[in-house]
N, C-alpha and C. Protein backbone atom coordinates (compact mmCIF):
# COMPACT_ATOMS: atom_id res chain seq x y z
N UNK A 1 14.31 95.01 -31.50
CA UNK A 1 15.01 94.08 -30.64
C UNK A 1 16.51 94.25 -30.84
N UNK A 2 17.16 94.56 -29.63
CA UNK A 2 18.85 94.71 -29.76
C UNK A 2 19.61 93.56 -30.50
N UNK A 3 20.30 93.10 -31.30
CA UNK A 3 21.38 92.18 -31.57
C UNK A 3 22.02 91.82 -30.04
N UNK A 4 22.25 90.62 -30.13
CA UNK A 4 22.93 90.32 -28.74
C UNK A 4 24.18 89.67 -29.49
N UNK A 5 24.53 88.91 -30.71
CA UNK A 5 25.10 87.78 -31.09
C UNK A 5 26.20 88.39 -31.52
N UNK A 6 27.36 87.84 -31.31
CA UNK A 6 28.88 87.83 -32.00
C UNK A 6 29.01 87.66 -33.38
N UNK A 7 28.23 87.07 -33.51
CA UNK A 7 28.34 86.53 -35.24
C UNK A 7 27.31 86.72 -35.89
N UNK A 8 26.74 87.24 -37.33
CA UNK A 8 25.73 87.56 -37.96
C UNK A 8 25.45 85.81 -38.30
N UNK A 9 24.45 85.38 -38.37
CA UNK A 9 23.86 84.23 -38.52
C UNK A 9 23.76 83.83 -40.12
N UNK A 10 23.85 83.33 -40.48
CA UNK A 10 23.24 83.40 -42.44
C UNK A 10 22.29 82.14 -42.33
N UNK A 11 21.69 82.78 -43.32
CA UNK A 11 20.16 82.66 -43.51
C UNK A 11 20.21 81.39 -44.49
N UNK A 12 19.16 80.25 -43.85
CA UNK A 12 19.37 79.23 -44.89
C UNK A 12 17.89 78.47 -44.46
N UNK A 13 17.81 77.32 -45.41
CA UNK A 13 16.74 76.70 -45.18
C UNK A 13 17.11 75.62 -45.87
N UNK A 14 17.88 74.97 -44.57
CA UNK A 14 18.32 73.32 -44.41
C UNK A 14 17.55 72.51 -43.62
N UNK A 15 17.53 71.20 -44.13
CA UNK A 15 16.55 70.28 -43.15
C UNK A 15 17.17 69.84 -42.31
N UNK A 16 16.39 69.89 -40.86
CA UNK A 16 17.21 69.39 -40.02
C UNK A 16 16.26 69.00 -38.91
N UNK A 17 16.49 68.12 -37.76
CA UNK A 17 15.95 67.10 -37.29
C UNK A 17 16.00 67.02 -35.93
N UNK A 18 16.07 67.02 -34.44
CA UNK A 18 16.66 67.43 -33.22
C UNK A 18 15.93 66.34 -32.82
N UNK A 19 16.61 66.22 -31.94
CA UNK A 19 16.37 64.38 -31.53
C UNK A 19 16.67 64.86 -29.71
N UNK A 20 15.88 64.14 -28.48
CA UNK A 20 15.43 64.14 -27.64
C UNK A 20 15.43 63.41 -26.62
N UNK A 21 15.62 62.66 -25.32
CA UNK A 21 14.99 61.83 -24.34
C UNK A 21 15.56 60.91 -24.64
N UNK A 22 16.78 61.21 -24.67
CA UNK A 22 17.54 60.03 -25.59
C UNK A 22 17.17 59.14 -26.36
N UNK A 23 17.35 60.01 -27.32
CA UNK A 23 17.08 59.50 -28.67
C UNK A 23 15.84 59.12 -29.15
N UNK A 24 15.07 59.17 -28.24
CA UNK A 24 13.60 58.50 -28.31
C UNK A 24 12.79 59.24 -28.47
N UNK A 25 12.81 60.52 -28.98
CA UNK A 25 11.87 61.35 -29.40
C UNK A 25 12.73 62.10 -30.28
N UNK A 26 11.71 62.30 -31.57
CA UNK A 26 12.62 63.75 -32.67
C UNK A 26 11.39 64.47 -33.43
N UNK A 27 11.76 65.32 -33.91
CA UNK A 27 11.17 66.53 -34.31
C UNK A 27 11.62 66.83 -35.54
N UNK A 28 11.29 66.84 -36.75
CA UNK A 28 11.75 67.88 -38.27
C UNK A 28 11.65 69.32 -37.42
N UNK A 29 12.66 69.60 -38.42
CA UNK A 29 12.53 70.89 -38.35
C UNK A 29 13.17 71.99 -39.55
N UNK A 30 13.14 73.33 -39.74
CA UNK A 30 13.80 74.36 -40.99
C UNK A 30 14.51 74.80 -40.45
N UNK A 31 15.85 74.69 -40.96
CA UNK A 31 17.24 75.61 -39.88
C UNK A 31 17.13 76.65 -41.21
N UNK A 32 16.64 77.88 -40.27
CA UNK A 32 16.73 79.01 -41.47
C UNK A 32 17.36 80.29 -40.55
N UNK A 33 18.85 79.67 -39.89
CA UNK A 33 19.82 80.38 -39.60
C UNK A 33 20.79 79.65 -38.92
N UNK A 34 22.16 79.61 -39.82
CA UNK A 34 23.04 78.59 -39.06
C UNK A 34 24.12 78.75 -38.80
N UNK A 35 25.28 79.20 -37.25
CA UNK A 35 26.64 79.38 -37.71
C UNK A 35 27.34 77.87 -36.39
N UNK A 36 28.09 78.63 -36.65
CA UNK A 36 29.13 78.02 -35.73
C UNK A 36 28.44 77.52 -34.44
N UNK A 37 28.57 78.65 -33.86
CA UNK A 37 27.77 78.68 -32.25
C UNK A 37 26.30 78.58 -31.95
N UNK A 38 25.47 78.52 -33.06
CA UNK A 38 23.86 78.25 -33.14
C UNK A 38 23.34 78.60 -34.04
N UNK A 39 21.85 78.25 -33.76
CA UNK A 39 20.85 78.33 -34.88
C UNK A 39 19.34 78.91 -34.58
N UNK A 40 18.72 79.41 -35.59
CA UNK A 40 17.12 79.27 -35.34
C UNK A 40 16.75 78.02 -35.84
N UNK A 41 15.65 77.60 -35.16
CA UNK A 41 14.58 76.53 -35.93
C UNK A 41 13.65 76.90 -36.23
N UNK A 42 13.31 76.29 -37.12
CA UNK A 42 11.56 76.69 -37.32
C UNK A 42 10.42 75.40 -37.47
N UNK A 43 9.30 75.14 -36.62
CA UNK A 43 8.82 73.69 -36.67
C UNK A 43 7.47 74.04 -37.41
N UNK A 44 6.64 73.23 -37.76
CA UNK A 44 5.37 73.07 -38.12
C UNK A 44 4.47 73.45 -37.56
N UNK A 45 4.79 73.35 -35.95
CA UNK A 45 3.81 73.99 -35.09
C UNK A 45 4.29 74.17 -33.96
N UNK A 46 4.38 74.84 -33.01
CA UNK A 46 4.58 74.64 -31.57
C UNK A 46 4.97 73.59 -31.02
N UNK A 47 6.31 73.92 -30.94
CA UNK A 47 6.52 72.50 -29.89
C UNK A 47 7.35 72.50 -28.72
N UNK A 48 7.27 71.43 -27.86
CA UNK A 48 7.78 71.58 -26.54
C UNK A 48 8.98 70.43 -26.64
N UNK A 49 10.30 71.41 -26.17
CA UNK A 49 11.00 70.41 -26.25
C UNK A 49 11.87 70.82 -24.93
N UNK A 50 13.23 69.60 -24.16
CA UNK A 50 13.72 70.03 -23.22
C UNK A 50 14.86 71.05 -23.90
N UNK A 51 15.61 71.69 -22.39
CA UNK A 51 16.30 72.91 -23.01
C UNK A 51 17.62 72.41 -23.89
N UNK A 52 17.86 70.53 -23.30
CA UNK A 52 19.08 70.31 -24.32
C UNK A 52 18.39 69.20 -25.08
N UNK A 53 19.13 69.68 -26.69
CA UNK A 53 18.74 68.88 -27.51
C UNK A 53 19.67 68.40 -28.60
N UNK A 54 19.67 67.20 -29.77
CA UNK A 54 21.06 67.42 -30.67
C UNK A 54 19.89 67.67 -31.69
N UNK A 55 20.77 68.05 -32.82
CA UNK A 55 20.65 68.78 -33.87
C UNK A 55 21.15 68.42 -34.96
N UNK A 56 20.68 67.35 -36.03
CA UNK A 56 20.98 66.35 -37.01
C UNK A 56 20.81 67.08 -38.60
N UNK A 57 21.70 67.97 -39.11
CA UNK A 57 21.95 68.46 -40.08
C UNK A 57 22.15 67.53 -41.50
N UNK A 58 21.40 66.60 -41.96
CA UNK A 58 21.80 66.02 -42.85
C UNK A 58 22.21 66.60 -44.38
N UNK A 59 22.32 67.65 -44.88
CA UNK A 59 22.67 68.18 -45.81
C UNK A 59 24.65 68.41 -45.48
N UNK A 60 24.86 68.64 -44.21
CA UNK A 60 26.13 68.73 -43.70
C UNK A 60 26.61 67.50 -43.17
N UNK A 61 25.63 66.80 -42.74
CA UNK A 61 26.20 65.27 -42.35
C UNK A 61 26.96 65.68 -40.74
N UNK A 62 25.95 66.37 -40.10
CA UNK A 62 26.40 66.22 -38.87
C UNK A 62 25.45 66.78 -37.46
N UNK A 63 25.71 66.13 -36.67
CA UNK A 63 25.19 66.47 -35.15
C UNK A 63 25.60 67.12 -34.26
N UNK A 64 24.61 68.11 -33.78
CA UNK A 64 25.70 68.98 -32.86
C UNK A 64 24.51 68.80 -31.59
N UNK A 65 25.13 68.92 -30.44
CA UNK A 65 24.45 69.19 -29.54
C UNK A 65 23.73 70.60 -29.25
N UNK A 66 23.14 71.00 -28.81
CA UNK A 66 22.30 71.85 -28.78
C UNK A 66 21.82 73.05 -27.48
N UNK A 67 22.03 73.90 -27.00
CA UNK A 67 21.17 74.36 -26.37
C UNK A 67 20.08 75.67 -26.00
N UNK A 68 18.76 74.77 -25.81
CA UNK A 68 17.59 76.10 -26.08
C UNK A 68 17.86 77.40 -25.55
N UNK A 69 18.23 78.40 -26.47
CA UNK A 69 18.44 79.74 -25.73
C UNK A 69 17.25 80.81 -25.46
N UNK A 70 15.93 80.66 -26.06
CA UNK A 70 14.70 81.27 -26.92
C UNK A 70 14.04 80.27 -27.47
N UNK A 71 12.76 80.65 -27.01
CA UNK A 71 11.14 79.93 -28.03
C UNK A 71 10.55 81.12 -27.72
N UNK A 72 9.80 80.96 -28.98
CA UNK A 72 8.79 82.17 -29.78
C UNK A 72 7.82 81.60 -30.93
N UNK A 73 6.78 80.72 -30.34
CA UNK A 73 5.12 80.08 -30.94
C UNK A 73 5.99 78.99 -31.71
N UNK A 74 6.77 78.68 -33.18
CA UNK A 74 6.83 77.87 -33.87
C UNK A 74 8.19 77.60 -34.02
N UNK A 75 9.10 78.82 -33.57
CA UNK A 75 10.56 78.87 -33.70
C UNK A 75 11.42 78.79 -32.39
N UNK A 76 12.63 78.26 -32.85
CA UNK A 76 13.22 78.21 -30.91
C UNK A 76 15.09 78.95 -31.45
N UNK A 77 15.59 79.29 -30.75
CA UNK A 77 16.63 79.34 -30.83
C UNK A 77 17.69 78.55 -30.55
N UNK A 78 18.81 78.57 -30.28
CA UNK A 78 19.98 76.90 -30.04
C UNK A 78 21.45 77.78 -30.04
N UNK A 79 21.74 77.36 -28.83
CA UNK A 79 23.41 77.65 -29.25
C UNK A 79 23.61 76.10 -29.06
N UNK A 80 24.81 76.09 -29.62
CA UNK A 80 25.96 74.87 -30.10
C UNK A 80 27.32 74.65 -28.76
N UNK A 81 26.83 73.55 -28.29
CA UNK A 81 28.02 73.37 -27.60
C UNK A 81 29.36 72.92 -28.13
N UNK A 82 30.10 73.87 -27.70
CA UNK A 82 31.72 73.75 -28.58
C UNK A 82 32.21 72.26 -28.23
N UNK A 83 32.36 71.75 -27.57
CA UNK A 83 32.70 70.13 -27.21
C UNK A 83 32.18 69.20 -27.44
N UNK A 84 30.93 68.98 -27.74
CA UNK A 84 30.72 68.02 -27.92
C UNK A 84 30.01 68.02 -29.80
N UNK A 85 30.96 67.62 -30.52
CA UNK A 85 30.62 67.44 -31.89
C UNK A 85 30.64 66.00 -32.57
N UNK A 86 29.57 65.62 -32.96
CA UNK A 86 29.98 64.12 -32.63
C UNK A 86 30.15 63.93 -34.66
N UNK A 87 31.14 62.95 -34.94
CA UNK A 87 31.41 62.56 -36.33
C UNK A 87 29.78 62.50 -37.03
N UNK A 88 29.96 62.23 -38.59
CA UNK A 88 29.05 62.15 -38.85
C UNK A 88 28.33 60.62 -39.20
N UNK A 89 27.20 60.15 -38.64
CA UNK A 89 27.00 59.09 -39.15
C UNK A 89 26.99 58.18 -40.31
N UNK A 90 27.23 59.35 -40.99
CA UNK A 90 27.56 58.46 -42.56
C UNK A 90 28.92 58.26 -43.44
N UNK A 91 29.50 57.45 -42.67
CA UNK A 91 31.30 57.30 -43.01
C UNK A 91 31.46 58.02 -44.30
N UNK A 92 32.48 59.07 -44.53
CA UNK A 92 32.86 59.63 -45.44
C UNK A 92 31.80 60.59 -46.14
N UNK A 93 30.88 60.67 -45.97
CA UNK A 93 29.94 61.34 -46.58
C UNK A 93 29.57 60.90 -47.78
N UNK A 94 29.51 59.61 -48.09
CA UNK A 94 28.83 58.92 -49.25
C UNK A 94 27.75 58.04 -49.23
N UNK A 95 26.52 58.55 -49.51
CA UNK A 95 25.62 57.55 -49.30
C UNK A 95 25.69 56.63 -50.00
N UNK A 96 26.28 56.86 -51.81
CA UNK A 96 26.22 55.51 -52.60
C UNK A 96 27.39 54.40 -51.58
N UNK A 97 28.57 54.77 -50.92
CA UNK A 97 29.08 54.16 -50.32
C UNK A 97 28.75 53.31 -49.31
N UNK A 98 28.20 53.68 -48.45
CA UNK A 98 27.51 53.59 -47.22
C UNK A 98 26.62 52.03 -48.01
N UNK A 99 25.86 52.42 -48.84
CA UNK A 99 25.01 51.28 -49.35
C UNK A 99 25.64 50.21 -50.26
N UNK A 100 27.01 50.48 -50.83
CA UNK A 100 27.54 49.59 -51.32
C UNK A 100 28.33 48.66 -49.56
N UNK A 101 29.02 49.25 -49.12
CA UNK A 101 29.07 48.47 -47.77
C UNK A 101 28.12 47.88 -46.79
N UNK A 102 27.03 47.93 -46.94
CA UNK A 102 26.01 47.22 -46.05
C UNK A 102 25.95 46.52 -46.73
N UNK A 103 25.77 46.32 -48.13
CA UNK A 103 25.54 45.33 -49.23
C UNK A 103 26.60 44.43 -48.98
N UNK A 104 27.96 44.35 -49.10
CA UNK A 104 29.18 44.09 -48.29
C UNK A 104 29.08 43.16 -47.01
N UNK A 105 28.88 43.88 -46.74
CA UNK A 105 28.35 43.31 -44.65
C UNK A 105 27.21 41.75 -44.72
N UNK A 106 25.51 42.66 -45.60
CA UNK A 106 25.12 41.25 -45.90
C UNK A 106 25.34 40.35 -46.67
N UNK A 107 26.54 40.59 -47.38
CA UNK A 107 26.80 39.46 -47.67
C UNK A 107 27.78 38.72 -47.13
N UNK A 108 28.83 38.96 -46.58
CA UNK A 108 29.36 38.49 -45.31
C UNK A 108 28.87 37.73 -44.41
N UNK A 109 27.56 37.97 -43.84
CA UNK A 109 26.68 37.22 -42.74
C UNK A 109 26.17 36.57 -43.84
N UNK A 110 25.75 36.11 -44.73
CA UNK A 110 24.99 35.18 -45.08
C UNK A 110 26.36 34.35 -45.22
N UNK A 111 27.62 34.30 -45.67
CA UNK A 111 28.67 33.54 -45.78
C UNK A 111 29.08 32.59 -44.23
N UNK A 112 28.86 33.62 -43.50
CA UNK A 112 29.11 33.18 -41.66
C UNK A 112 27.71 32.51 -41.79
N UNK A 113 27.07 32.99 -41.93
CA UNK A 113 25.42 31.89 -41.52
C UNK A 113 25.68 30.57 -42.35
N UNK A 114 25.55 30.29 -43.18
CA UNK A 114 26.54 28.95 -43.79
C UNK A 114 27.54 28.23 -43.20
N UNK A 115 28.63 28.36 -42.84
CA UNK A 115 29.63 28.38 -42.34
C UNK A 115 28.83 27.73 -40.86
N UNK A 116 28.60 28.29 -40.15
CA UNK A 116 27.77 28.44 -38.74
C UNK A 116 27.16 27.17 -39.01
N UNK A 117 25.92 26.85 -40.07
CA UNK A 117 25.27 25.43 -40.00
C UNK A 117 25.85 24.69 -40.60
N UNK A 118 27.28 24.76 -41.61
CA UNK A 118 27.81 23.87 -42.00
C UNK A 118 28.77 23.23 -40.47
N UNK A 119 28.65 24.04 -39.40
CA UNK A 119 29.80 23.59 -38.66
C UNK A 119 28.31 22.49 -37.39
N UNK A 120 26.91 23.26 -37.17
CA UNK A 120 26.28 22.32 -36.63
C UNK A 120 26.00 21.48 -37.27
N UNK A 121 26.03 21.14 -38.98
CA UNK A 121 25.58 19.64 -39.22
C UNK A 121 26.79 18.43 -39.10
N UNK A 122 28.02 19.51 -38.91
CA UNK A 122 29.33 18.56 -38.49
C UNK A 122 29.12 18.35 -36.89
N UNK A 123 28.83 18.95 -36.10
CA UNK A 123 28.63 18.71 -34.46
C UNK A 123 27.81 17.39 -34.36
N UNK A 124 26.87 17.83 -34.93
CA UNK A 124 25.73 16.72 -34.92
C UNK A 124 26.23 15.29 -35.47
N UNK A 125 26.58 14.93 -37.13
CA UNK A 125 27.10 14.15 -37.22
C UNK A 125 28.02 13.52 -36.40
N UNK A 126 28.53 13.89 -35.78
CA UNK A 126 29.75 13.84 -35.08
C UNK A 126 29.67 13.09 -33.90
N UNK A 127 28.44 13.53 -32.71
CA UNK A 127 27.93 12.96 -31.98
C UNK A 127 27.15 12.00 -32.25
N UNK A 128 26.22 12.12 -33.46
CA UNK A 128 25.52 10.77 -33.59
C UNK A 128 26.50 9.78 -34.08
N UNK A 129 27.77 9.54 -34.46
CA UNK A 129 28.53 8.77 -34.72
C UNK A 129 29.04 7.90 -33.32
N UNK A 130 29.23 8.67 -32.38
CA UNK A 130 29.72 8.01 -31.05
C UNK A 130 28.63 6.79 -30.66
């Protein structure tokens, strides 16, 4: 088979995830070739997916959009659309972070949830006084 590609691909076997139908369908998958401009996948079994898809790299902490260039039984191919790269969902790339701030957050709302019925048992009083 001729090389068609600009760039030699390097060979890896990262987990990665491609998500679908907006958002409402995803797939695992083995990225065991990854550059710039695309990738191979490799799935568990055969699968059918549309020709655009994103592509959720969590070892890199990022999403790229996707599109099917090649399928072949278990593997598909993907180039990478240059524009649309979206940040990564996990602010800064710290998960211990990430979980010390949600921790953060709920405790915040439980402070506002207080606050909130301390202000309806003042409404209430308030009116039953009239």
């Amino acid at each position: 088979m001729e090389e068609r590609r600009s760039l030699l691909r390097n060979k890896s076997f990262l987990q990665g995830r491609i998500y679908f139908n907006n958002r409402r369908s995803s797939i695992d998958c083995l990225i065991r070739n990854f550059t710039e401009v695309g990738a191979r996948l490799k799935f568990s079994d055969s699968v059918t997916v549309p020709e655009i898809v994103e592509l959720y790299v969590p070892n890199r902490e990022e999403m790229r959009r996707a599109k099917v260039e090649w399928r072949v039984n278990d593997e598909i191919g993907v180039s990478f659309a240059e524009e649309v790269r979206t940040p990564s969902i996990v602010p800064d790339g710290a998960q211990g972070d990430l979980q010390a701030r949600v921790l953060a957050l709920e405790e915040e709302v439980a402070v506002l949830r207080r606050a909130l019925n301390e202000l309806r048992i003042g409404i209430r009083k308030h009116h039953g006084e009239d």
